[in-house]
Protein backbone atom coordinates (compact mmCIF):
# COMPACT_ATOMS: atom_id res chain seq x y z
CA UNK A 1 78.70 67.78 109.75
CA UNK A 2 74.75 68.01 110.27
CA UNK A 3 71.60 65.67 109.59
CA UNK A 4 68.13 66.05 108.33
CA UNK A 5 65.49 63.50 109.83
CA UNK A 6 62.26 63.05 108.34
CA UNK A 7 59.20 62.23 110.15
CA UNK A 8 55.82 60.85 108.64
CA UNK A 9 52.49 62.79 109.38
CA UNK A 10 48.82 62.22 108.98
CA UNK A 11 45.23 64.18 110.16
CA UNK A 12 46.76 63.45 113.73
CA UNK A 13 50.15 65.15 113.19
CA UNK A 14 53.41 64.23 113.33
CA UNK A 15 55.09 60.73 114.72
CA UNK A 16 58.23 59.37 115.03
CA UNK A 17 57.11 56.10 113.63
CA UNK A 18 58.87 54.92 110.44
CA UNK A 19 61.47 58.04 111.20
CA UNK A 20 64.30 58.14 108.88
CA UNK A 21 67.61 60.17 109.50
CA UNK A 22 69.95 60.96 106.90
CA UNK A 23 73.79 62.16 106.70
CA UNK A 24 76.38 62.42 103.77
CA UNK A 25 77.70 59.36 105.46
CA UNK A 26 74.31 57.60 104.54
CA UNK A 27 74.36 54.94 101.58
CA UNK A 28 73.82 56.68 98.51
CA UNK A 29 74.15 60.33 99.71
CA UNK A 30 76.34 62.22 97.56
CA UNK A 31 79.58 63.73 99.71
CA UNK A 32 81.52 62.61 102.84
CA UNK A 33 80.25 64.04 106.51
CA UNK A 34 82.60 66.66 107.16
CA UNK A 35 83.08 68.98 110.40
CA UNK A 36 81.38 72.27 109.24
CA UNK A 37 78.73 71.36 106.36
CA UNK A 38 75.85 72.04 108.01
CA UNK A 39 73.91 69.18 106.15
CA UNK A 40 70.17 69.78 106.99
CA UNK A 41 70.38 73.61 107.74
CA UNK A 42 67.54 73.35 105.35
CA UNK A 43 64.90 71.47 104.42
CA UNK A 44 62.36 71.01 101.45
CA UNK A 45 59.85 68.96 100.35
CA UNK A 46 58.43 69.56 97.14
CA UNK A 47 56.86 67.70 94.24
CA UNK A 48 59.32 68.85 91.75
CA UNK A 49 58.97 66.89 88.94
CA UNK A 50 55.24 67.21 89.28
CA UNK A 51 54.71 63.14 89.76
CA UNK A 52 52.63 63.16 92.68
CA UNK A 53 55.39 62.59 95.39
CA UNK A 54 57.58 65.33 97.39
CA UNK A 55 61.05 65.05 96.59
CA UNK A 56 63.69 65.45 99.62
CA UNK A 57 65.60 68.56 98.97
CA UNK A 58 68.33 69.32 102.00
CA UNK A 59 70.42 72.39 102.34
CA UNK A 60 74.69 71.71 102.74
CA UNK A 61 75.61 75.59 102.84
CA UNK A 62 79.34 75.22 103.33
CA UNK A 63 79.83 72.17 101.79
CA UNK A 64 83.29 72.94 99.73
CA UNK A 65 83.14 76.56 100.48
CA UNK A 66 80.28 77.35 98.37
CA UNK A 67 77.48 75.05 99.33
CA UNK A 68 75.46 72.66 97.89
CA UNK A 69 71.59 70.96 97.53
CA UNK A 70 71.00 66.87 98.11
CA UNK A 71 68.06 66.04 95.70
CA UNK A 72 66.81 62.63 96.50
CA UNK A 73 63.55 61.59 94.50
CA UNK A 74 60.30 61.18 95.91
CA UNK A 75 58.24 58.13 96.11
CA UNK A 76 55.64 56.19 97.93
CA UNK A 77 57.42 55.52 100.63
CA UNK A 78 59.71 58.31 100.97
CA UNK A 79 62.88 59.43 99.61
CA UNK A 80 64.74 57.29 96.86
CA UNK A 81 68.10 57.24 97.86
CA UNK A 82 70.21 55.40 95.24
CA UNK A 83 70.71 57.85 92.01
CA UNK A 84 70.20 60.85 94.60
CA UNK A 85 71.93 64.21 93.46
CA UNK A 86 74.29 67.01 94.44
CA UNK A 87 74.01 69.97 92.72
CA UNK A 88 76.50 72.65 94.30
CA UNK A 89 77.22 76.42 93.76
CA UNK A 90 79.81 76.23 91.07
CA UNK A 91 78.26 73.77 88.96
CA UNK A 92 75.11 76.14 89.16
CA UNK A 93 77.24 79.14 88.28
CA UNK A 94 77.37 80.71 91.34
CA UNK A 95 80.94 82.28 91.89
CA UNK A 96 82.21 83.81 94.80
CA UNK A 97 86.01 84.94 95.68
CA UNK A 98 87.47 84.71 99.51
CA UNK A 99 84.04 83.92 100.91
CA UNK A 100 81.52 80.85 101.45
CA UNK A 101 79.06 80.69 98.91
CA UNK A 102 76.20 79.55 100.94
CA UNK A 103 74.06 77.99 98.15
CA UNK A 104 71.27 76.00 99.86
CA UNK A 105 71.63 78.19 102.82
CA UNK A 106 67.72 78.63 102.38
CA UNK A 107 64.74 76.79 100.72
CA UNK A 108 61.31 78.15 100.90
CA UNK A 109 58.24 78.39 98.83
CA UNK A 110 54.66 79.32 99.28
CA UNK A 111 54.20 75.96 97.03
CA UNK A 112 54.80 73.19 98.87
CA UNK A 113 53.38 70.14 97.61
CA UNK A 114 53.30 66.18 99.25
């Protein structure tokens, strides 16, 4: 079914201190953990709405054959779980016939920003 886990960072690097894993079968994750999503193939963090925090943007690739992003806003102290999003492959207009879609398969971007 897959996870993403999040670790905090500072000058010194990374630590495992205040690490936070997430799954579909996490409170206020959109979707149900199923055998083959791939939840947390990718990862992104990225200040989308331009508020000064990264929001927590995971990859499900074959989630319902055609993939799908979890979009959980960013805050102070991390992601902000309840009211978190699902935006899949169909609903972005992304159609494919006898194959998996994929969507969220990959996130990168020369502009990340915490």
């Amino acid at each position: 079914a897959g996870s993403a886990v999040l670790l905090r960072g500072s000058a010194t690097g990374l630590t495992t201190a205040k690490a936070a894993g997430y799954t579909q079968d996490t409170a206020d994750v959109p979707g149900a953990a199923e055998t083959g999503d791939q939840f947390g193939a990718s990862v992104h963090l990225a200040d989308l709405d331009k508020d000064g925090k990264a929001e927590t943007v995971v990859g499900v690739p074959t989630e319902n054959n055609d993939g799908c992003l979890w979009i959980a806003r960013g805050s102070t102290t991390g992601p902000v779980l309840r009211g978190s999003a699902a935006l899949c492959g169909k609903s972005a207009g992304i159609t494919v016939r006898g194959v998996k879609g994929y969507f969220g398969a990959a996130l990168t971007s020369p502009h990340i920003a915490f």
